[in-house]
Protein backbone atom coordinates (compact mmCIF):
# COMPACT_ATOMS: atom_id res chain seq x y z
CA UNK A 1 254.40 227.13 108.18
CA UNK A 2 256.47 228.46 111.16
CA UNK A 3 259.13 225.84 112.38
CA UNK A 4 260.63 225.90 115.92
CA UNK A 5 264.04 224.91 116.85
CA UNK A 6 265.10 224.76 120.69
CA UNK A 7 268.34 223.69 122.53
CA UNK A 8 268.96 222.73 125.46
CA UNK A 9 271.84 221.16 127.59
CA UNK A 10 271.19 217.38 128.93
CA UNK A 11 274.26 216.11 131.80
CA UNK A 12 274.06 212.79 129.76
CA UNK A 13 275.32 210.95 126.71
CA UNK A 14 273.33 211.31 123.44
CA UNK A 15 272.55 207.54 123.22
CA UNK A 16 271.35 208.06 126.46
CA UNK A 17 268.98 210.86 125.96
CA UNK A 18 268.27 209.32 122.77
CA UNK A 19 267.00 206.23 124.19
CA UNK A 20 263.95 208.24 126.60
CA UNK A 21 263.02 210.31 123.82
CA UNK A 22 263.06 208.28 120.57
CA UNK A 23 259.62 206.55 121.39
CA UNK A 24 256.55 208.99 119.67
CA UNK A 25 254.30 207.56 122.17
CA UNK A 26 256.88 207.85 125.25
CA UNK A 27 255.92 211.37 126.35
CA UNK A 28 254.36 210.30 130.03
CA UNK A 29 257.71 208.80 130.36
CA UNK A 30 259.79 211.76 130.24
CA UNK A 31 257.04 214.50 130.78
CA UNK A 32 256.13 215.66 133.99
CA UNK A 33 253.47 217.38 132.06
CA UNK A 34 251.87 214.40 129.84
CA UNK A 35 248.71 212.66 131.38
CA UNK A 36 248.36 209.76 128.55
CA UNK A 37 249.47 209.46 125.03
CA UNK A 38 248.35 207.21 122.18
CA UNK A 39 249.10 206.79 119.15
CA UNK A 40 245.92 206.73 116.56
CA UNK A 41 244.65 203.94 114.46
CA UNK A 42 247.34 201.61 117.01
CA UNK A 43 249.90 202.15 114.33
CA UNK A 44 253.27 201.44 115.41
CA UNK A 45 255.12 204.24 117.26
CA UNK A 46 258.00 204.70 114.44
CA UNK A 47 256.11 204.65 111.58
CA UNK A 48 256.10 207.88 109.45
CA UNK A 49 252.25 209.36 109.50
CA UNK A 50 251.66 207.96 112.08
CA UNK A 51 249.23 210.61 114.85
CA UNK A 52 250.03 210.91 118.65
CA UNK A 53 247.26 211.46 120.56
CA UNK A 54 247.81 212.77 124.36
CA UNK A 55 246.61 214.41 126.87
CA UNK A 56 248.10 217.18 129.70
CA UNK A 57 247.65 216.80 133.03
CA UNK A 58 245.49 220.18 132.92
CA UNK A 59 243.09 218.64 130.38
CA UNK A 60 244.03 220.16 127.27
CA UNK A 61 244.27 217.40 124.38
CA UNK A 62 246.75 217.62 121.64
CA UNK A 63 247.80 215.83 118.42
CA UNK A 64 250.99 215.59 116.43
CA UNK A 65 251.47 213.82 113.37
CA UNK A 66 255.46 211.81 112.98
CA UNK A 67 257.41 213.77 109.81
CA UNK A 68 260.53 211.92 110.20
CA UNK A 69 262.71 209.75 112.39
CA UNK A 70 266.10 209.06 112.24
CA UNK A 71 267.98 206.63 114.72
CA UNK A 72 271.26 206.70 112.97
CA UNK A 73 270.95 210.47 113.44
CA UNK A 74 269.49 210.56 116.57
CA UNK A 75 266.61 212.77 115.69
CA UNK A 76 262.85 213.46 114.75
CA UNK A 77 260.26 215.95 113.39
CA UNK A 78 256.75 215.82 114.18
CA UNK A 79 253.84 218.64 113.26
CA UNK A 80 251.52 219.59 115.80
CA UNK A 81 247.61 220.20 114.64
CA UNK A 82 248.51 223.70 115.01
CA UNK A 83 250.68 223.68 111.91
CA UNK A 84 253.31 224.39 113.96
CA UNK A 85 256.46 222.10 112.59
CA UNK A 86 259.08 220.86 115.34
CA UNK A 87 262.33 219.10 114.89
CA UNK A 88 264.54 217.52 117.37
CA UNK A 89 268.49 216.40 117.14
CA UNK A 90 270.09 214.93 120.16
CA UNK A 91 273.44 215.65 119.36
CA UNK A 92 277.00 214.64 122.11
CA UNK A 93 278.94 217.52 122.34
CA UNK A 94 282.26 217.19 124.57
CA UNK A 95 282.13 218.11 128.60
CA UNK A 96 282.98 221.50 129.17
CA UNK A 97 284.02 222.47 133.14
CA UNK A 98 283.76 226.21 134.04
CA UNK A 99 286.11 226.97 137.07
């Protein structure tokens, strides 16, 4: 099973970052791209197994199951129905000013 890591550089604090993105079911929050989202069965966002159900704004439907969720370290890892694994870490890392 392929896993994907990705990184990328929010002008924000962790906690705050954290606090958008930590909710399974949250994606038309924070998505520009996200129509709806559900999760299945209406089991509770957090819990582990549990299947998100949404849909893009272009139609296309996709489904991810919850692997793992972590407040304390500030991350999760969900599989998509494509067996494709993803993991996310929201992680502070100390302002840096280029001059």
């Amino acid at each position: 099973m392929a896993k994907v890591y990705s990184s990328v550089v929010v002008p924000a604090p962790a906690t705050a970052v954290w606090a958008v993105v930590h909710d399974f079911n949250a994606l038309p929050n924070w998505t520009s791209f996200v129509a709806e989202s559900r999760i299945e069965q209406n089991k509770p966002s957090d819990q582990i197994g549990c299947i998100r159900n949404f849909r893009l704004k272009d139609g296309g439907r996709i489904r991810e199951r919850l692997l793992a969720l972590s407040d304390y370290e500030m991350s999760f890892e969900y599989i998509r129905s494509s067996k494709v694994q993803w993991a996310w870490r929201i992680t502070s890392r100390p302002s840096v000013s280029f001059r």
